[in-house]
N, C-alpha and C. Protein backbone atom coordinates (compact mmCIF):
# COMPACT_ATOMS: atom_id res chain seq x y z
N UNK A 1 109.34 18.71 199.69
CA UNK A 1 110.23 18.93 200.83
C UNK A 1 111.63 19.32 200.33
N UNK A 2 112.28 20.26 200.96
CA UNK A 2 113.24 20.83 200.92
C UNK A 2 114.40 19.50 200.80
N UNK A 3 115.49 19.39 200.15
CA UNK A 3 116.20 17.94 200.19
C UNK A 3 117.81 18.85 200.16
N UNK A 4 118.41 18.46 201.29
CA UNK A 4 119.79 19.00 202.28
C UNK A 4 120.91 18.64 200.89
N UNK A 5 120.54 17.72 199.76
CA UNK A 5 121.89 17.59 199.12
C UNK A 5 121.28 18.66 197.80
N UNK A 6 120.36 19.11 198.03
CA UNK A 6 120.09 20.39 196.99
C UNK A 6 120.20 21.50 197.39
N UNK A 7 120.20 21.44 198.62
CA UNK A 7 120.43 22.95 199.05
C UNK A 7 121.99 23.37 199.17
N UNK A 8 122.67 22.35 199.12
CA UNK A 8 124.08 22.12 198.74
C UNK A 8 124.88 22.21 197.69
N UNK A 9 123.78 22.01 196.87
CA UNK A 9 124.18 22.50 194.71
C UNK A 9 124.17 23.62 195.09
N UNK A 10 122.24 24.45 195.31
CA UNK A 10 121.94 25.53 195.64
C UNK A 10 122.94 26.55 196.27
N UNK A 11 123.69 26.12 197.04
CA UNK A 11 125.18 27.15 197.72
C UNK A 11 125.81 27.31 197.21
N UNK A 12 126.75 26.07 196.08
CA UNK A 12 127.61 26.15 195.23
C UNK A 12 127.44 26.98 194.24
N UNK A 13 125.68 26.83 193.94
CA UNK A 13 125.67 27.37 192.48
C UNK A 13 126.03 29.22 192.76
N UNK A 14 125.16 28.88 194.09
CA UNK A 14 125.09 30.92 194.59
C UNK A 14 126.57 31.31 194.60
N UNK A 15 127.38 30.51 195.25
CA UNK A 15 128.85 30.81 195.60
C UNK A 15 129.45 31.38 194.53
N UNK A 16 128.72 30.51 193.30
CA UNK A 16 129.60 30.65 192.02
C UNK A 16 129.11 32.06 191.06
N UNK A 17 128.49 32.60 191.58
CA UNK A 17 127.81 33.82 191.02
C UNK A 17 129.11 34.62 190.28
N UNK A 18 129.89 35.09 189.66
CA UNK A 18 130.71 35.83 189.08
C UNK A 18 130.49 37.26 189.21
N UNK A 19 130.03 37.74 190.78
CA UNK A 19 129.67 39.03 190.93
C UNK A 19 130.70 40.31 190.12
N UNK A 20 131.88 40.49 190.54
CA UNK A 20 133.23 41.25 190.00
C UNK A 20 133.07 40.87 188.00
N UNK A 21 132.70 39.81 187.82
CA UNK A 21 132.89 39.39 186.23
C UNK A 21 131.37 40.66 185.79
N UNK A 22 130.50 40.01 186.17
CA UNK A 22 129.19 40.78 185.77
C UNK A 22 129.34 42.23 185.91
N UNK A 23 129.61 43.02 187.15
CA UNK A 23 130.14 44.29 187.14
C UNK A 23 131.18 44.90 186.45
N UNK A 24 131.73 44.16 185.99
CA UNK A 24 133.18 44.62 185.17
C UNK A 24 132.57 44.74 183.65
N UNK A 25 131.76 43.95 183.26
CA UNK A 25 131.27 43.89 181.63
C UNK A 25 130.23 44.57 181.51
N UNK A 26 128.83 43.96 182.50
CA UNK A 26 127.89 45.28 182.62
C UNK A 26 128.52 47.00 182.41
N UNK A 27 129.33 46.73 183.50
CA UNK A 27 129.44 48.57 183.80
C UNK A 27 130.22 49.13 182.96
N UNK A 28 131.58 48.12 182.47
CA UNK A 28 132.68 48.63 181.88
C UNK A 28 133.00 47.75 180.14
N UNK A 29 132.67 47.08 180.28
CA UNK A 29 132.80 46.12 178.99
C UNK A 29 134.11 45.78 179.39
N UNK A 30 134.69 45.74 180.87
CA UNK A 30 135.89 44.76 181.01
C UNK A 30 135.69 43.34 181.80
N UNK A 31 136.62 42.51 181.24
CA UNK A 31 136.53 41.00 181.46
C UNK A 31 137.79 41.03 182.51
N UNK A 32 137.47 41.03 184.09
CA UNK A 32 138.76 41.06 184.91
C UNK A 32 139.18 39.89 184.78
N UNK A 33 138.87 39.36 184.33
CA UNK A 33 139.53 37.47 184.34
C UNK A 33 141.30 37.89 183.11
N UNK A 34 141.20 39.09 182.62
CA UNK A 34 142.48 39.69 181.79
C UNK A 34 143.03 40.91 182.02
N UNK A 35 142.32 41.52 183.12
CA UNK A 35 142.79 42.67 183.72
C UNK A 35 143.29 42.45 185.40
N UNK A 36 144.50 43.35 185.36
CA UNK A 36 144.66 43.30 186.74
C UNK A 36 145.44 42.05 187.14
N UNK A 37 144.50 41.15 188.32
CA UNK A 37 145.98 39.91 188.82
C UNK A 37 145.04 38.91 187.67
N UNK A 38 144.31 38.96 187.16
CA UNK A 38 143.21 38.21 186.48
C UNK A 38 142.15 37.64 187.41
N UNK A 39 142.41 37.76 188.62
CA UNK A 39 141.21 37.40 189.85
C UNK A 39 139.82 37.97 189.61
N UNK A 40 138.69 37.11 189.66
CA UNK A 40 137.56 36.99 190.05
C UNK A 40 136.78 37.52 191.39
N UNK A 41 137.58 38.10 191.94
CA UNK A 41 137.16 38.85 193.65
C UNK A 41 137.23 40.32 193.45
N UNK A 42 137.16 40.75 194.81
CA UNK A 42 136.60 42.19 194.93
C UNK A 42 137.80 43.00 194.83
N UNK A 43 139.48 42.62 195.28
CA UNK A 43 140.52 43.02 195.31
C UNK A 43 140.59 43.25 194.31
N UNK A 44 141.02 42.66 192.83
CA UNK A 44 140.89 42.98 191.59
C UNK A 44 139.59 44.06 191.07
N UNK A 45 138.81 44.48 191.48
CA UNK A 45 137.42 44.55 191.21
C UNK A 45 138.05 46.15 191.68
N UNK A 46 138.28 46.32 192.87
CA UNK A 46 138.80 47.79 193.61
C UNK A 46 140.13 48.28 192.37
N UNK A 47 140.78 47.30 192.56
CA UNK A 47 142.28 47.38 191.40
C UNK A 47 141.82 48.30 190.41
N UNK A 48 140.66 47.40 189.57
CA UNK A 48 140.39 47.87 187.94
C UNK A 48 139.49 48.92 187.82
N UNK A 49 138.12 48.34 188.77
CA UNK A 49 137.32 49.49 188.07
C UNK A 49 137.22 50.12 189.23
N UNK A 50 137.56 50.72 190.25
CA UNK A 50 137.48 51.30 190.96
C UNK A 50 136.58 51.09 192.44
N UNK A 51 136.70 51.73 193.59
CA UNK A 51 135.30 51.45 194.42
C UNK A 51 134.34 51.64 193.98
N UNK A 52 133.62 52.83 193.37
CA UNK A 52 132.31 52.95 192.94
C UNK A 52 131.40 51.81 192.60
N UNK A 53 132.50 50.96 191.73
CA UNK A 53 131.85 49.68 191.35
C UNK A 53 132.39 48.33 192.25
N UNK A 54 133.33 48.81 192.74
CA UNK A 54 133.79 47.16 193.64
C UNK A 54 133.16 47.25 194.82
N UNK A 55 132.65 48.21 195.18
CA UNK A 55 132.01 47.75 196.69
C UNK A 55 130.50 47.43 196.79
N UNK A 56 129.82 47.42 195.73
CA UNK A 56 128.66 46.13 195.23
C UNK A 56 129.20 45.13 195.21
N UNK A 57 130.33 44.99 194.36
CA UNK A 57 130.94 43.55 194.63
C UNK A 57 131.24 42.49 195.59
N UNK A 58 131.63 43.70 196.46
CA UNK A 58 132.40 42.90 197.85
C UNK A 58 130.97 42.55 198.30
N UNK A 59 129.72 43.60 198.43
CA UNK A 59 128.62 42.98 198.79
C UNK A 59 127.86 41.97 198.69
N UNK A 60 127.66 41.76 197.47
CA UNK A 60 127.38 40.33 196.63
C UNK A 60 128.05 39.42 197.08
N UNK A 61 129.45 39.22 197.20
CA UNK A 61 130.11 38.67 197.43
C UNK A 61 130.07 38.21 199.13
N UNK A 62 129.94 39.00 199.92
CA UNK A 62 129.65 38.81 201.23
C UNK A 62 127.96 38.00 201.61
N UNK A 63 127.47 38.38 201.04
CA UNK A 63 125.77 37.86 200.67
C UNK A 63 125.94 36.32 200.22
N UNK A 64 127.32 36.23 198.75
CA UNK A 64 127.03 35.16 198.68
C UNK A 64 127.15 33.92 199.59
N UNK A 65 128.28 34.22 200.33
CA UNK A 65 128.40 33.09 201.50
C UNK A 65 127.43 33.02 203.07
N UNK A 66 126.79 34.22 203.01
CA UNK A 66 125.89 34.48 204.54
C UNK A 66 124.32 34.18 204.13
N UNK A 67 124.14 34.11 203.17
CA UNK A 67 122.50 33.85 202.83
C UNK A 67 122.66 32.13 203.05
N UNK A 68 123.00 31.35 202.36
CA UNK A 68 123.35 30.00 202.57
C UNK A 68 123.71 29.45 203.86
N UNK A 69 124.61 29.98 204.83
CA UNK A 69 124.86 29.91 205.91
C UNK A 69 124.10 30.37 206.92
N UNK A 70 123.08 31.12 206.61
CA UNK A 70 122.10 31.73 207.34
C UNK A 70 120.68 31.25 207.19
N UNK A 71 120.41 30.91 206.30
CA UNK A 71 118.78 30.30 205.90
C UNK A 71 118.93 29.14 205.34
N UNK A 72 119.65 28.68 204.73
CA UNK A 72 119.23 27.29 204.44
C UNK A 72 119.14 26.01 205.51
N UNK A 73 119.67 26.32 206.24
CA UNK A 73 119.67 25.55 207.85
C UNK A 73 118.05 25.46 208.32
N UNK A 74 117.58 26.72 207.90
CA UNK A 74 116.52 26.81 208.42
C UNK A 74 115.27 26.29 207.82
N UNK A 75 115.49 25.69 206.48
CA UNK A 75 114.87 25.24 205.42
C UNK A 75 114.27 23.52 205.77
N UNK A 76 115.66 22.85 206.67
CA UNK A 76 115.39 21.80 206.79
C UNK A 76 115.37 21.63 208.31
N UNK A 77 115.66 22.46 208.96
CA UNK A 77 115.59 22.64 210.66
C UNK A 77 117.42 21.73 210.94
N UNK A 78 118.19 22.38 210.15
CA UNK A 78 119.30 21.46 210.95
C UNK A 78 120.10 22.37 211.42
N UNK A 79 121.31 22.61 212.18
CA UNK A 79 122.25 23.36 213.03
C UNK A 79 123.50 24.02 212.57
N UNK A 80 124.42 24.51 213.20
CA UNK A 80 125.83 24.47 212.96
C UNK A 80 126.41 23.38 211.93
N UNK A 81 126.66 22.35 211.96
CA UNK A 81 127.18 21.41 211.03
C UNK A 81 126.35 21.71 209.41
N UNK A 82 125.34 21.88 208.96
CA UNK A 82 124.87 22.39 207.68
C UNK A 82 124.79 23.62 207.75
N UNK A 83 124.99 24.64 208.54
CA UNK A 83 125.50 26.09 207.95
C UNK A 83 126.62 26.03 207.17
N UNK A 84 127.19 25.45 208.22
CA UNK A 84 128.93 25.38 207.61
C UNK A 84 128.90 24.65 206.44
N UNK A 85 128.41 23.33 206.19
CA UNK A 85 128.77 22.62 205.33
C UNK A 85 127.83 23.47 203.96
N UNK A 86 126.74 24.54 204.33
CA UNK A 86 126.36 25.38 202.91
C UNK A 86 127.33 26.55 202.69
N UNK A 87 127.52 27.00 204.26
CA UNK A 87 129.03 28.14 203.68
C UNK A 87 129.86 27.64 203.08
N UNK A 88 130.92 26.66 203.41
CA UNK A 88 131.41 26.07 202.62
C UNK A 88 131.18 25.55 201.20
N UNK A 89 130.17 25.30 201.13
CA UNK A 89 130.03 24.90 199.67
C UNK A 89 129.69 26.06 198.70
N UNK A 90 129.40 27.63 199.31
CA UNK A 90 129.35 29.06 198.48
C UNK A 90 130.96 29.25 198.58
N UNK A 91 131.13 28.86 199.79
CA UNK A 91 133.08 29.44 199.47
C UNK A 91 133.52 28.82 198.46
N UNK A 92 133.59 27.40 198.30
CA UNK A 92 134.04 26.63 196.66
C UNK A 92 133.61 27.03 195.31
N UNK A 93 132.58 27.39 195.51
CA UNK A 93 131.76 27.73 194.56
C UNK A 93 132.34 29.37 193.77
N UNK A 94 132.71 30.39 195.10
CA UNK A 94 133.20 31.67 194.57
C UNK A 94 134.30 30.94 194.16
N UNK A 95 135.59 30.58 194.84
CA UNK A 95 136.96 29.86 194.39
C UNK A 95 136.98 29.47 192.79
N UNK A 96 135.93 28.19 192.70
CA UNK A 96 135.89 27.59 191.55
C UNK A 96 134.22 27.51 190.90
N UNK A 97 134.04 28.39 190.16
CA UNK A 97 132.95 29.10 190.05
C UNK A 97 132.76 28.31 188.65
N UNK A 98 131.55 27.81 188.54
CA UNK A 98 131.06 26.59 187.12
C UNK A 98 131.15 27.32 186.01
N UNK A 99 130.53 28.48 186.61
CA UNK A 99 129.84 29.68 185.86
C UNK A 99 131.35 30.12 184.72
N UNK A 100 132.51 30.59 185.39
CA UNK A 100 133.77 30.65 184.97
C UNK A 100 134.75 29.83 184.46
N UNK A 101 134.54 28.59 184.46
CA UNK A 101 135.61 27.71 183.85
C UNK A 101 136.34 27.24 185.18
N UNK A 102 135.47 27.14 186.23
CA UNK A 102 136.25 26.81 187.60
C UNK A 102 137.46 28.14 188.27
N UNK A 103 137.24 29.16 187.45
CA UNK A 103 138.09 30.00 188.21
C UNK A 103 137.04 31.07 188.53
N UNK A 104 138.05 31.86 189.75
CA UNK A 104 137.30 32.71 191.16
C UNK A 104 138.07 33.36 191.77
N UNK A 105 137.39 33.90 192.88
CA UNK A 105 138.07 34.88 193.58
C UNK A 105 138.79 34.12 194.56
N UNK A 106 139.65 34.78 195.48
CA UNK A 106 140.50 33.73 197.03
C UNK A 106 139.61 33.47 197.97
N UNK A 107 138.14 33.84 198.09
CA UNK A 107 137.08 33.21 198.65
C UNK A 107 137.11 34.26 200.40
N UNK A 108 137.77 35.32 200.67
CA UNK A 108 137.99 35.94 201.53
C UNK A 108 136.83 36.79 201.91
N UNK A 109 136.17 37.25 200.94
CA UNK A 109 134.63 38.34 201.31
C UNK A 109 134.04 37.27 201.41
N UNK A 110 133.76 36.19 201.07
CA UNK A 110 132.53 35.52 200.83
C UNK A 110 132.93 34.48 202.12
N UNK A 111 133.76 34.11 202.47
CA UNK A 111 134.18 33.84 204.19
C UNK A 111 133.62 34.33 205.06
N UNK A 112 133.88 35.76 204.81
CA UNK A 112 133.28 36.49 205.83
C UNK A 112 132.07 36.59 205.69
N UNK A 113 131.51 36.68 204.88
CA UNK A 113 130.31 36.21 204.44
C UNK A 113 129.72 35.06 205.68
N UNK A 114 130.04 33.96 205.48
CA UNK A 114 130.02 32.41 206.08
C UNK A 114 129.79 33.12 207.43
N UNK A 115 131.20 33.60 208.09
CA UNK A 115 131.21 33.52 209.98
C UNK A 115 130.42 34.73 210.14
N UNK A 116 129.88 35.55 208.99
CA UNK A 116 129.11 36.53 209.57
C UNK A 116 127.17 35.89 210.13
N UNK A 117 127.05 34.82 209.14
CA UNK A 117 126.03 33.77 210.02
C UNK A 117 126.48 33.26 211.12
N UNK A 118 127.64 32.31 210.95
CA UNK A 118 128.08 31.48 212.04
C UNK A 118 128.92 32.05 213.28
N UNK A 119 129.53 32.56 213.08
CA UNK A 119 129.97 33.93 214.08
C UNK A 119 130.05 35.51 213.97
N UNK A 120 129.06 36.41 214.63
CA UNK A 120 129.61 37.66 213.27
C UNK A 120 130.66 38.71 214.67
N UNK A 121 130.61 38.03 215.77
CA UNK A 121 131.33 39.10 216.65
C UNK A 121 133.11 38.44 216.38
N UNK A 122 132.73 37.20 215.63
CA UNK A 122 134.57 37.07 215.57
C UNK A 122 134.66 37.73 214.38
N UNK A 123 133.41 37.80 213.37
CA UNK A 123 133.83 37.92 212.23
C UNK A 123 134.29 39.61 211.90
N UNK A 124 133.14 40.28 212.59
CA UNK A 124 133.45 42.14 213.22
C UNK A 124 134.89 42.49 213.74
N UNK A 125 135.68 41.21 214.48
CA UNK A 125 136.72 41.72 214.82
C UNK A 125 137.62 41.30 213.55
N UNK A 126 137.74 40.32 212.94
CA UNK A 126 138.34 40.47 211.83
C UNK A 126 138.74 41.20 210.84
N UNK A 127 137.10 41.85 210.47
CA UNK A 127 137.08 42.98 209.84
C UNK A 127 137.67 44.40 209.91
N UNK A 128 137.95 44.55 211.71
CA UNK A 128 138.03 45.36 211.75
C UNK A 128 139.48 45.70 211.39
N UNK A 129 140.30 44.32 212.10
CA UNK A 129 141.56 44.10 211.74
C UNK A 129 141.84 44.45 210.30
N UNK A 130 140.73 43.52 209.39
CA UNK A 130 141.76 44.36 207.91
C UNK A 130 141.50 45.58 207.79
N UNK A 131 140.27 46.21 207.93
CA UNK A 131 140.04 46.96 207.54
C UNK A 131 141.54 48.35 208.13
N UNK A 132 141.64 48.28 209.54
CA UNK A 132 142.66 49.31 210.14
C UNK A 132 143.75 48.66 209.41
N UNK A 133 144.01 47.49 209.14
CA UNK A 133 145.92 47.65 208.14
C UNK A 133 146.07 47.81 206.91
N UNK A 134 144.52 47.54 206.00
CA UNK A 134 144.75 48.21 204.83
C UNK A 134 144.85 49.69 204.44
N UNK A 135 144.09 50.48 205.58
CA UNK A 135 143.93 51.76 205.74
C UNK A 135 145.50 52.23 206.10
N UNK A 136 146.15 51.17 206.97
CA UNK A 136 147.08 51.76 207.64
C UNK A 136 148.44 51.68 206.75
N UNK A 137 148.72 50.52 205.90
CA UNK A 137 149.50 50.22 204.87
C UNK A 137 149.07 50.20 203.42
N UNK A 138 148.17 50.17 203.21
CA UNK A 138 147.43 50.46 201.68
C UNK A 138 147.60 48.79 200.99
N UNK A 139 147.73 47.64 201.72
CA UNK A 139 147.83 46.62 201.35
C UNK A 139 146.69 45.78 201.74
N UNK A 140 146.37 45.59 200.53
CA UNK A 140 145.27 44.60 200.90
C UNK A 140 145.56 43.17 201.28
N UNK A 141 146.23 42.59 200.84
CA UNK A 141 146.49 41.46 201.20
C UNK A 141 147.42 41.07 202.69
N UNK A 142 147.83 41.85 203.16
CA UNK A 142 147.72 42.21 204.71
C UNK A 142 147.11 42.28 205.45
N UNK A 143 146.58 43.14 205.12
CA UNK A 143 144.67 42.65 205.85
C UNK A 143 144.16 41.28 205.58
N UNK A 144 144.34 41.12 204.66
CA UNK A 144 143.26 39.86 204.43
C UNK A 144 144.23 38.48 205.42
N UNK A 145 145.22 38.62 205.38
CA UNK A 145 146.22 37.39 205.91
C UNK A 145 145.96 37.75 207.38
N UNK A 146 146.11 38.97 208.08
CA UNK A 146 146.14 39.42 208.99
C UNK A 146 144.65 38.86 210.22
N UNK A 147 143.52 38.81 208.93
CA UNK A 147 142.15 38.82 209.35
C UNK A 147 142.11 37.48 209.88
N UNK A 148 142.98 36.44 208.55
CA UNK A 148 142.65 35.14 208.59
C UNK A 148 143.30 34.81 209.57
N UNK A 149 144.17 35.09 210.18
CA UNK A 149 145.07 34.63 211.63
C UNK A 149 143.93 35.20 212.53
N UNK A 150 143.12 36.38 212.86
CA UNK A 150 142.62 36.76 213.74
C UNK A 150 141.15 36.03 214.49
N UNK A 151 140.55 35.69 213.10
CA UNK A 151 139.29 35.09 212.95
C UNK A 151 139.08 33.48 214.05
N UNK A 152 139.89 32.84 213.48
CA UNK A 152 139.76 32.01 214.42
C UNK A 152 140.42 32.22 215.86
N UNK A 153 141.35 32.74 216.58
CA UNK A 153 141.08 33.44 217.84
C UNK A 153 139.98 33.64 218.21
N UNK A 154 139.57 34.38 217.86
CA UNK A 154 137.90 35.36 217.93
C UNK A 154 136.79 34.51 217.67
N UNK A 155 136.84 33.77 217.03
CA UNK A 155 135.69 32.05 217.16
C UNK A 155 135.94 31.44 218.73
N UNK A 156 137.32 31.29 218.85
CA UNK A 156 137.52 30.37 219.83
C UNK A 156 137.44 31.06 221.31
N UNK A 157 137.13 32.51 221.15
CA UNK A 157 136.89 33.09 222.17
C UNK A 157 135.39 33.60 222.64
N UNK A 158 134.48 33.74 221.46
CA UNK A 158 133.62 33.87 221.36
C UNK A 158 132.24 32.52 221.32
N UNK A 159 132.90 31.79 220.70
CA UNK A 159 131.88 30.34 220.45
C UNK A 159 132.38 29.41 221.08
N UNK A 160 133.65 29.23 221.45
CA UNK A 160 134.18 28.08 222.08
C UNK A 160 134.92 27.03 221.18
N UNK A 161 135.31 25.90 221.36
CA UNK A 161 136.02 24.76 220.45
C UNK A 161 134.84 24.05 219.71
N UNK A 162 134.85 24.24 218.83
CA UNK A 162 133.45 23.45 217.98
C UNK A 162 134.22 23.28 216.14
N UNK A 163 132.53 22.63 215.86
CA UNK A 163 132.97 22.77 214.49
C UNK A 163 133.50 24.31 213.47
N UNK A 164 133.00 25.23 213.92
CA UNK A 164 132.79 26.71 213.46
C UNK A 164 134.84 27.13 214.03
N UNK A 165 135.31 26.58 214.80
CA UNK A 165 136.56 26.69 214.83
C UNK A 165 137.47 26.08 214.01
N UNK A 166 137.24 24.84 213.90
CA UNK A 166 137.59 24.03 212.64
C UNK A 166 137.81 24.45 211.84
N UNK A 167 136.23 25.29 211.26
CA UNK A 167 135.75 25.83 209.78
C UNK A 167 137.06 27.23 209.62
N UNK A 168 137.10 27.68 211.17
CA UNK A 168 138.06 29.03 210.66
C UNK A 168 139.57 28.07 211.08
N UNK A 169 139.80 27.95 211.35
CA UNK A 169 141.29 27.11 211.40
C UNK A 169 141.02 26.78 209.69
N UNK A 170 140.48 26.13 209.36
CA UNK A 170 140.91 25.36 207.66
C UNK A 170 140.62 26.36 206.76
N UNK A 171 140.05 27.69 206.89
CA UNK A 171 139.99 28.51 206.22
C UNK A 171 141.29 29.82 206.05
N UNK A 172 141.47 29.78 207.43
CA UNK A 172 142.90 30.32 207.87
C UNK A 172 144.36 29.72 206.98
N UNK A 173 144.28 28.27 206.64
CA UNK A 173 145.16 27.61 206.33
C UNK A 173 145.13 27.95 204.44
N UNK A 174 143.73 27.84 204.40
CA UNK A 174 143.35 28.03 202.50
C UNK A 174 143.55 29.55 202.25
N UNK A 175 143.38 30.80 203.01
CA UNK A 175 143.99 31.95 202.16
C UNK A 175 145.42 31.90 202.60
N UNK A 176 145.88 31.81 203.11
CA UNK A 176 147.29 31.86 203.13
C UNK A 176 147.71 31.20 202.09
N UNK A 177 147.54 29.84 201.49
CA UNK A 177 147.56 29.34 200.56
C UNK A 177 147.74 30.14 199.00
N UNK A 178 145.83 30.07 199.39
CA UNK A 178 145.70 31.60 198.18
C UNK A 178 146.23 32.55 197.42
N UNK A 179 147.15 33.04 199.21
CA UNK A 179 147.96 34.74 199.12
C UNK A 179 149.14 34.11 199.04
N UNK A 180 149.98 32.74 198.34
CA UNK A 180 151.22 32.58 198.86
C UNK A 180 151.83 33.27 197.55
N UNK A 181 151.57 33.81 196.44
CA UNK A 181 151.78 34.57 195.64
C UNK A 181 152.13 35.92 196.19
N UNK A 182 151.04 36.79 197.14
CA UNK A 182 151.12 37.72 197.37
C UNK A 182 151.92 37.73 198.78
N UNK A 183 152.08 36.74 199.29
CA UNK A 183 153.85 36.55 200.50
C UNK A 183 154.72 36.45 199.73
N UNK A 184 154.97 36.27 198.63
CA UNK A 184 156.30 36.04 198.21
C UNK A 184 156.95 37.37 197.68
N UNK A 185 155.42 38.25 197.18
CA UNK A 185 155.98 39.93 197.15
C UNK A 185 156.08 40.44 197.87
N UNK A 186 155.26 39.92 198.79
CA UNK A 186 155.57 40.88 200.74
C UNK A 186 157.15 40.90 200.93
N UNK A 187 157.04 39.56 200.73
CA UNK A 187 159.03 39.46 201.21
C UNK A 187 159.94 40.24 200.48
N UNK A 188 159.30 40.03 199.49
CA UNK A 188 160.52 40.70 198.24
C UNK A 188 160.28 42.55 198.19
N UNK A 189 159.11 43.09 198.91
CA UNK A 189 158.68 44.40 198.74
C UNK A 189 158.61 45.17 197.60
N UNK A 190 157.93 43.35 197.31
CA UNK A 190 157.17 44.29 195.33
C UNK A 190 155.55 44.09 195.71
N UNK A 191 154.82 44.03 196.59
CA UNK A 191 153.38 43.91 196.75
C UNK A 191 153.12 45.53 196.51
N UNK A 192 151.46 45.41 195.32
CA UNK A 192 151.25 46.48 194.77
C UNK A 192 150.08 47.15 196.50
N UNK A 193 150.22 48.40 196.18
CA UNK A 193 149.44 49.12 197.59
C UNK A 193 148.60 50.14 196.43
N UNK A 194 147.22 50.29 197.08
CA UNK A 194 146.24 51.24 196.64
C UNK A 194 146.69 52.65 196.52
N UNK A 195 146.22 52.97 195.54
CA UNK A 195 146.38 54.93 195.92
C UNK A 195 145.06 55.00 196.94
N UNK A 196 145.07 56.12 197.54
CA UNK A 196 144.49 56.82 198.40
C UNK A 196 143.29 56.95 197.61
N UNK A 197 141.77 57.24 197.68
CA UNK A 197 141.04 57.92 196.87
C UNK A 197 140.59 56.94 195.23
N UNK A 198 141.18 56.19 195.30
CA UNK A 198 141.56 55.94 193.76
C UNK A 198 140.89 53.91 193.54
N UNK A 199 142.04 53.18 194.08
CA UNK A 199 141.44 51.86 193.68
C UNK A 199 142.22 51.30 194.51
N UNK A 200 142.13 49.97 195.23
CA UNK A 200 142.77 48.89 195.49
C UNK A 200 144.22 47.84 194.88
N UNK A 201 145.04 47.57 195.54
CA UNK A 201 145.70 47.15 194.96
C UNK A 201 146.28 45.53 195.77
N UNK A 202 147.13 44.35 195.17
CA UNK A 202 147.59 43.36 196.12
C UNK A 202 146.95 42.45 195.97
């Protein structure tokens, strides 16, 4: 029988997958953990080696938090409260990844990842949000801050007050966190912006 505190390693361990690390050495023989902001996520991943190779990343990365949040619930027949608590435990897992020495990405694709099981019409509007201000300012981390304010709105309009609001309220609170590096260049108007065509930046 399936046992709920293994399928809970099982998330962490997936969470912790080093998708951006593996693509960077596979494809390139680079170690982003020394290139770029040194981040473990897909932002760095767009930065260094370009889209060609970061947008497998972001995929993986989105997979890693929605497979866990999506099927393992179903493993033991339980609800909302163990989606979340396996999304959550792939979001820690990308963050502080075993695999890496406890370091990771800001856990933002693989979020979306999460509410794309547990909510995906708040999570679509989120997306869509970064997606139009990175396009629109070439900043990624605008989007991503932008998303995280939006997301839970869009839970609470879509699902109602529950745990899955919670989950985006405390997730809302942890990239901001994350990005308080990348607010402090916002302010100062040293945050790096993508070329057009080219790679990601922020």
């Amino acid at each position: 029988m399936v046992n709920s505190l293994g399928l809970l390693i099982a998330s962490y361990l997936i969470g912790s997958i080093p998708a951006s690390y593996l693509v960077g050495r596979l494809a390139r023989g680079i170690d982003l953990r020394s290139e770029g902001s040194g981040n473990l996520g897909a932002t760095n991943a767009f930065r260094v080696l370009g889209w060609r190779l970061a947008v497998p990343v972001l995929m993986i990365d989105l997979l890693k938090g929605w497979f866990p949040a999506f099927y393992f619930p179903k493993f033991i027949g339980a609800g909302e409260g163990w989606a979340i608590a396996f999304g959550g435990a792939a979001i820690i897992g990308h963050v502080f990844s075993i695999y890496m020495g406890f370091r990771g990405g800001k856990g933002v694709a693989t979020s979306a990842g999460v509410f794309l099981a547990l909510a995906p019409l708040a999570i679509l509007a989120g997306i869509a949000v970064w997606l139009l201000l990175v396009l629109k300012t070439r900043i990624v981390s605008i989007g991503s801050l932008a998303a995280a304010l939006v997301v839970p709105v869009a839970v609470w309009l879509t699902e109602g007050v529950g745990p899955t609001l919670w989950l985006s309220l405390g997730l809302m609170i942890f990239v901001f966190y994350a990005h308080r590096s990348n607010i402090g260049r916002l302010l100062r108007g040293e945050e790096l912006r993508f070329e057009r065509g080219r790679s990601l930046g922020g």
